[in-house]
Protein backbone atom coordinates (compact mmCIF):
# COMPACT_ATOMS: atom_id res chain seq x y z
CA UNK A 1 93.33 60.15 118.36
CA UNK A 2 96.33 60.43 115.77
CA UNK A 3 98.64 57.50 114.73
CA UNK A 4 100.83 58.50 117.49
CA UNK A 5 98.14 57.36 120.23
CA UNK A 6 98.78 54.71 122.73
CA UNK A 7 96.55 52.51 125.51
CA UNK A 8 98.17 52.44 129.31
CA UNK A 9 98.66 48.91 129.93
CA UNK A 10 97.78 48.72 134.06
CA UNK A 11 101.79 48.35 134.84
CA UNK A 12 101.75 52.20 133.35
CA UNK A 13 103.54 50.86 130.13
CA UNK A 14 101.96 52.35 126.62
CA UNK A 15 101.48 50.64 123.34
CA UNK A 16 100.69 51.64 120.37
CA UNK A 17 96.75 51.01 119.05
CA UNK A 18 98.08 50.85 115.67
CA UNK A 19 100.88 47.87 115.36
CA UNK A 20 101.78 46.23 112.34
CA UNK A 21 101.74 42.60 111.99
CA UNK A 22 103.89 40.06 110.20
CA UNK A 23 102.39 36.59 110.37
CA UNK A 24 102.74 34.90 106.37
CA UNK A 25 105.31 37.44 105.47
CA UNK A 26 108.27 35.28 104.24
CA UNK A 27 111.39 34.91 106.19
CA UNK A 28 114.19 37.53 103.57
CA UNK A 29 114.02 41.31 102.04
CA UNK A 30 110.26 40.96 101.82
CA UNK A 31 109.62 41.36 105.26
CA UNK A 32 112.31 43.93 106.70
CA UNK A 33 111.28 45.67 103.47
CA UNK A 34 107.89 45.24 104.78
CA UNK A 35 108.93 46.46 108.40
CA UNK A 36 110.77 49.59 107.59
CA UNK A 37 107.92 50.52 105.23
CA UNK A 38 105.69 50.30 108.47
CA UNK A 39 107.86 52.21 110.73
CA UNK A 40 108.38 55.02 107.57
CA UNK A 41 104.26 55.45 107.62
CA UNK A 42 104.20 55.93 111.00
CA UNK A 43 104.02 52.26 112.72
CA UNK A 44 105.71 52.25 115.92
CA UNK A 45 104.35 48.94 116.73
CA UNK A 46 105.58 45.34 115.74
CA UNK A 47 103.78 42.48 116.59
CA UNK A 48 105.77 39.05 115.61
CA UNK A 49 105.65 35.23 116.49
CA UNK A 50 108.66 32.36 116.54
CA UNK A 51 106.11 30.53 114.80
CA UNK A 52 105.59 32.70 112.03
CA UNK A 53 109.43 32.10 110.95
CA UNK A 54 110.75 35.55 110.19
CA UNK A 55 112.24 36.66 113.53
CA UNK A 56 115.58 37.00 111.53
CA UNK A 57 113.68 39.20 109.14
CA UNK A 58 111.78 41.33 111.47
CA UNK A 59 114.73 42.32 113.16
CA UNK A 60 116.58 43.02 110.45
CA UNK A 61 113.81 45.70 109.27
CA UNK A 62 113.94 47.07 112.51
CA UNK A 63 117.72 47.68 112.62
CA UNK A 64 117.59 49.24 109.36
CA UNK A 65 114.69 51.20 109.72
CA UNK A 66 116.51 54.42 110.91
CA UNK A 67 114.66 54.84 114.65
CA UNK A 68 116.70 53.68 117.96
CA UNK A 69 115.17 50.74 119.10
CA UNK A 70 113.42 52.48 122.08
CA UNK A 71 111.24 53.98 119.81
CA UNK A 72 109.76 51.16 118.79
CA UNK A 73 107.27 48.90 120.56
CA UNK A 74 108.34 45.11 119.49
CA UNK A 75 105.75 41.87 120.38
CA UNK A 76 106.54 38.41 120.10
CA UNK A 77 105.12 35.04 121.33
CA UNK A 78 105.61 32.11 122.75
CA UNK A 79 105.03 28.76 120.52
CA UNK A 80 103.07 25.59 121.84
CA UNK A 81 105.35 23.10 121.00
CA UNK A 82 108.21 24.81 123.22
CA UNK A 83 105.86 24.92 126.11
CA UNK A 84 105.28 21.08 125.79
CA UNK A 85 108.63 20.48 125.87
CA UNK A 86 108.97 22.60 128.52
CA UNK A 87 111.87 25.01 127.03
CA UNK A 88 109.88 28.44 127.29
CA UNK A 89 112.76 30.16 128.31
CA UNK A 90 115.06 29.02 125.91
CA UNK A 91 112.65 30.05 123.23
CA UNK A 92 112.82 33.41 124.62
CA UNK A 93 116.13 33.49 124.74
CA UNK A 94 116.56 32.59 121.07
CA UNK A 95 113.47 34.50 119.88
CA UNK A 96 115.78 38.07 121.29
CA UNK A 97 118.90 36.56 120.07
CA UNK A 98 116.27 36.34 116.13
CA UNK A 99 115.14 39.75 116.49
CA UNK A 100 118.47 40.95 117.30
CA UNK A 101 117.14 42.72 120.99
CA UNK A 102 117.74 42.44 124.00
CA UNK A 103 114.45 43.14 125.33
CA UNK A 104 110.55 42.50 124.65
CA UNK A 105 108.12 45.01 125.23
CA UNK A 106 105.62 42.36 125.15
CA UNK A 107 105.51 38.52 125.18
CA UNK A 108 102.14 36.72 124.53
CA UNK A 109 101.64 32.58 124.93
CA UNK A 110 99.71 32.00 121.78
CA UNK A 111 97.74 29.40 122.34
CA UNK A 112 96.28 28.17 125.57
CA UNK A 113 97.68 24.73 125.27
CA UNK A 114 98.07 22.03 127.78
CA UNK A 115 100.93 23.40 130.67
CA UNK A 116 99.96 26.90 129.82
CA UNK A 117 99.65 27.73 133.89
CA UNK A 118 103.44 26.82 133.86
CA UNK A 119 104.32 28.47 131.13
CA UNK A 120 102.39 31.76 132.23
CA UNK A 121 104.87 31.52 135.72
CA UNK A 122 107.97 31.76 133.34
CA UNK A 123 106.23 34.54 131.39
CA UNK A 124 105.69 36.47 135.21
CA UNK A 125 109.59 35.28 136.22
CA UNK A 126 110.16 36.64 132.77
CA UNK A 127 108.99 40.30 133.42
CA UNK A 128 110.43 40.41 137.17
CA UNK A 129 113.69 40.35 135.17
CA UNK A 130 113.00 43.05 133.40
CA UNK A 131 114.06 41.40 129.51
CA UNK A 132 110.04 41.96 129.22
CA UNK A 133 108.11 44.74 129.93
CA UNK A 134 104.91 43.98 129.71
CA UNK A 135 103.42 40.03 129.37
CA UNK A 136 99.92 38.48 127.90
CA UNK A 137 98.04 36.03 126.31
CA UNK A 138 96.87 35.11 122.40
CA UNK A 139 93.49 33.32 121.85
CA UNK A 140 92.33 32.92 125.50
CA UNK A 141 88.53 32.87 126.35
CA UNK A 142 87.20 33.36 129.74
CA UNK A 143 87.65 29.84 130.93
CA UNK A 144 91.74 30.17 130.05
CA UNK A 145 91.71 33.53 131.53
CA UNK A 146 89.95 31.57 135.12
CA UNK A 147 92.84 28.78 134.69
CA UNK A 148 95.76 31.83 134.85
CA UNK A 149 93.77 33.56 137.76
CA UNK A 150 93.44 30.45 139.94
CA UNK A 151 97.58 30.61 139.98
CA UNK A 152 98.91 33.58 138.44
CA UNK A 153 100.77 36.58 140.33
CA UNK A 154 100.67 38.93 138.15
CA UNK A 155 97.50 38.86 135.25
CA UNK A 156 98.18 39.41 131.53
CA UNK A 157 97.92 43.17 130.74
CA UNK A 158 96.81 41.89 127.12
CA UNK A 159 94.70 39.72 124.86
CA UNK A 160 95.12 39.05 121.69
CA UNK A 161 92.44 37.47 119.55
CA UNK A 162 90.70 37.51 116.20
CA UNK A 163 88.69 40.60 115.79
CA UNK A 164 86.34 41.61 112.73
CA UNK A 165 83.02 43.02 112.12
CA UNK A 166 81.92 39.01 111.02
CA UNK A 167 83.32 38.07 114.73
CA UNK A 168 83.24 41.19 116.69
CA UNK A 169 83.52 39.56 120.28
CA UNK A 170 81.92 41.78 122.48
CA UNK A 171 81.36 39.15 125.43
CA UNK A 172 85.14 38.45 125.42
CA UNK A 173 85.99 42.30 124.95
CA UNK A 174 84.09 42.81 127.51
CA UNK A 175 85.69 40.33 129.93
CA UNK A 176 89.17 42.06 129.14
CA UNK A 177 87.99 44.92 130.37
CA UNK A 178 86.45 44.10 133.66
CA UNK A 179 90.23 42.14 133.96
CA UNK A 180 92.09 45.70 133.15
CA UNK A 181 93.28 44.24 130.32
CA UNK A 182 94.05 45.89 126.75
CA UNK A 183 92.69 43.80 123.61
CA UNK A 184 94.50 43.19 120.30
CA UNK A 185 93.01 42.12 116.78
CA UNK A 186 95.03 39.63 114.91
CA UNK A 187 93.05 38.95 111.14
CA UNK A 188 91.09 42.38 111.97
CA UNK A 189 89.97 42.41 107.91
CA UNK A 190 88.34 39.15 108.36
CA UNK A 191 91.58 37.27 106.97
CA UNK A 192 93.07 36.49 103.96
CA UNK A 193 90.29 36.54 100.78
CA UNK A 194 87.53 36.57 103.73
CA UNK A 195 84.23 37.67 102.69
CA UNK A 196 84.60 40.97 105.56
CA UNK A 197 85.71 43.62 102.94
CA UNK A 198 82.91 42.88 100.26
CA UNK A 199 80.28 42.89 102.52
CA UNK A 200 77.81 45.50 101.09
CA UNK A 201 77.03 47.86 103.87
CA UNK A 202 81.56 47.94 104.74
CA UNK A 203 81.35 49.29 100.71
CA UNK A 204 78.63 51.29 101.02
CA UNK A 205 80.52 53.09 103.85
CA UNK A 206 83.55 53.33 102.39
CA UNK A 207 82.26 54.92 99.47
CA UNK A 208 80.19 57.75 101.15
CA UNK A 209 83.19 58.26 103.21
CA UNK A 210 85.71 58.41 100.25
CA UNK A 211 88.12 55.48 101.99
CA UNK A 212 89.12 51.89 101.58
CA UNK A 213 86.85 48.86 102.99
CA UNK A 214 89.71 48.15 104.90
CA UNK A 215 90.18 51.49 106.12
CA UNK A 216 86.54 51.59 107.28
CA UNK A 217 86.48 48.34 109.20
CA UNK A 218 90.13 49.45 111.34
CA UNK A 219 88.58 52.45 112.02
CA UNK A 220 85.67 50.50 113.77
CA UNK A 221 88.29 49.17 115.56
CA UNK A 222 90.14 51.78 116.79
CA UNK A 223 86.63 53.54 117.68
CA UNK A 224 85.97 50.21 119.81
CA UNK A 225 88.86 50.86 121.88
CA UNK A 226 91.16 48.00 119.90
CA UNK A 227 94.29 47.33 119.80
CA UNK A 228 94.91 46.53 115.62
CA UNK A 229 97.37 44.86 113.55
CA UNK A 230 96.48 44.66 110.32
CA UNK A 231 99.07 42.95 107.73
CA UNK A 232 100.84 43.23 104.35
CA UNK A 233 103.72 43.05 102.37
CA UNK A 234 102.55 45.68 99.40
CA UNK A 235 103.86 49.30 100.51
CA UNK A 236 100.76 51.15 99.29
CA UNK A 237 98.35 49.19 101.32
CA UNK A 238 100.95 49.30 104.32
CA UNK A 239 100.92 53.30 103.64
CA UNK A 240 96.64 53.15 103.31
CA UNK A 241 96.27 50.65 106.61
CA UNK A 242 98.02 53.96 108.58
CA UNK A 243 95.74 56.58 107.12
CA UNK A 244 92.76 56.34 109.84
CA UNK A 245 93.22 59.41 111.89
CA UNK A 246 91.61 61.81 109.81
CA UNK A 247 88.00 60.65 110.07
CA UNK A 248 85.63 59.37 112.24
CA UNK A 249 82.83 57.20 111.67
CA UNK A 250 79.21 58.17 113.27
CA UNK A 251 77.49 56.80 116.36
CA UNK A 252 74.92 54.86 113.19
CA UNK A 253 77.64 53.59 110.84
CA UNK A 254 79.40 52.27 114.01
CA UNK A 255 76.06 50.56 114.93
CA UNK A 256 75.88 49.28 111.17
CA UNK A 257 79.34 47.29 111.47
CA UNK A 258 78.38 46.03 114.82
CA UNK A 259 75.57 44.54 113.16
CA UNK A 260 77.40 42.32 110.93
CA UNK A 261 78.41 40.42 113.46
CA UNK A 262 77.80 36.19 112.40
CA UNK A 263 80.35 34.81 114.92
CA UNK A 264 82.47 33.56 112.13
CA UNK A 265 85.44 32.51 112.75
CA UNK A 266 89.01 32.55 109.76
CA UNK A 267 91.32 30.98 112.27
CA UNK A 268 91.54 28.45 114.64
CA UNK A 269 89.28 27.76 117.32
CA UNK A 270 90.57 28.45 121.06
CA UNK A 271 88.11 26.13 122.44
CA UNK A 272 89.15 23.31 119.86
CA UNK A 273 92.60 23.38 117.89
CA UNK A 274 95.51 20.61 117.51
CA UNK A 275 98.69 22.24 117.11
């Protein structure tokens, strides 16, 4: 595994396991700073939102960053308020018009709101065009994942959830798999001034090993078969988030994250949430 390694989505298309995220990086320089810093370390993977309001910025970054756009794997989702109202495809369209693309490699629906079934049809009518090559979900548990199967023609090929060693959802990550589908970690540090990178026995790893806490715990990721997106706007952390290809951790340090596992959850709840 180097930073150049990729998962085979079951429509053949690859993306890349390490893809940098955006969500809090403010809408100006900061974040297409932030986004050709990513692709200069090696990032080949950009996983945006509409909701996280720097579409504009992201693509900016990415026309700047000196690679042809189909070099780069781009993400973006689909908000809950447009699929209420029913517009998904005009927030597609304007989402590609942000970005300055004229293609997805992959759209998500981030949250399994009310009308998500009808959303999820435009999302497959979405991909038989072609302006999307590959289409998932955000924050689904197994009984959204039933509601899309009931109807759907074509399954998502990817789910993206919070992942960290304080909520390392092995039941769900093991319902991808038995679907065929790849798995993505949004928050995969535990979030923002979480309690994750302290935790004594992610240090005590880190320090026999001579890395970060955070590079230990997306290490564990990768080594679980994750997609991850870890986040920042600081270029020496964006530079340090790459560097996980040159270790490995052991069969027992592996079993020492997975034991830190409390179920605790930094974001919203799939189950329960009101926006």
């Amino acid at each position: 595994m180097d930073i150049n390694s990729k998962k085979k989505l079951v429509n053949g298309i690859e993306i890349p396991v390490l893809g940098f995220g955006v969500y809090l990086s403010p809408e100006g320089e900061v974040t297409a700073s932030s986004v050709r810093w990513a692709v200069e370390s090696g990032y080949r993977h950009i996983d945006a939102a509409a909701i996280y309001g720097n579409e504009r910025s992201v693509g900016e970054g990415i026309r700047t960053c000196g690679l042809p756009r189909e070099q780069l794997f781009i993400t973006s989702k689909l908000w809950n308020d447009d699929i209420r109202k029913g517009r998904c495809k005009e927030a597609f369209t304007e989402t590609l018009n942000r970005l300055g693309t004229d293609y997805l490699d992959l759209y998500l629906i981030h949250w399994p709101v009310d009308q998500h079934v009808q959303a999820w049809k435009v999302l497959e009518q979405l991909y038989e065009t072609g302006k999307v090559r590959a289409i998932g979900v955000s924050n689904y548990h197994s009984q959204h994942l039933k509601e899309l199967e009931d109807m759907a023609r074509i399954m998502p090929m990817v789910n993206q959830f919070e992942i960290h060693p304080y909520l390392s959802q092995q039941p769900l990550i093991d319902l991808c798999k038995r679907y065929g589908m790849v798995y993505e970690a949004y928050s995969p540090l535990g979030g923002q001034n979480g309690p994750v990178l302290s935790d004594p026995v992610i240090v005590d790893i880190a320090a026999a090993r001579g890395k970060s806490p955070a590079q230990i715990v997306l290490r564990w990721h990768l080594q679980r078969g994750t997609v991850v997106l870890p986040k920042s706007n600081h270029l020496e952390r964006i530079r340090a988030n790459a560097q996980l290809f040159d270790f490995r951790l052991t069969q027992e340090e592996m079993a020492r994250l997975d034991a830190l596992n409390q179920n605790l959850r930094t974001g919203g709840n799939p189950d329960c949430f009101d926006f």
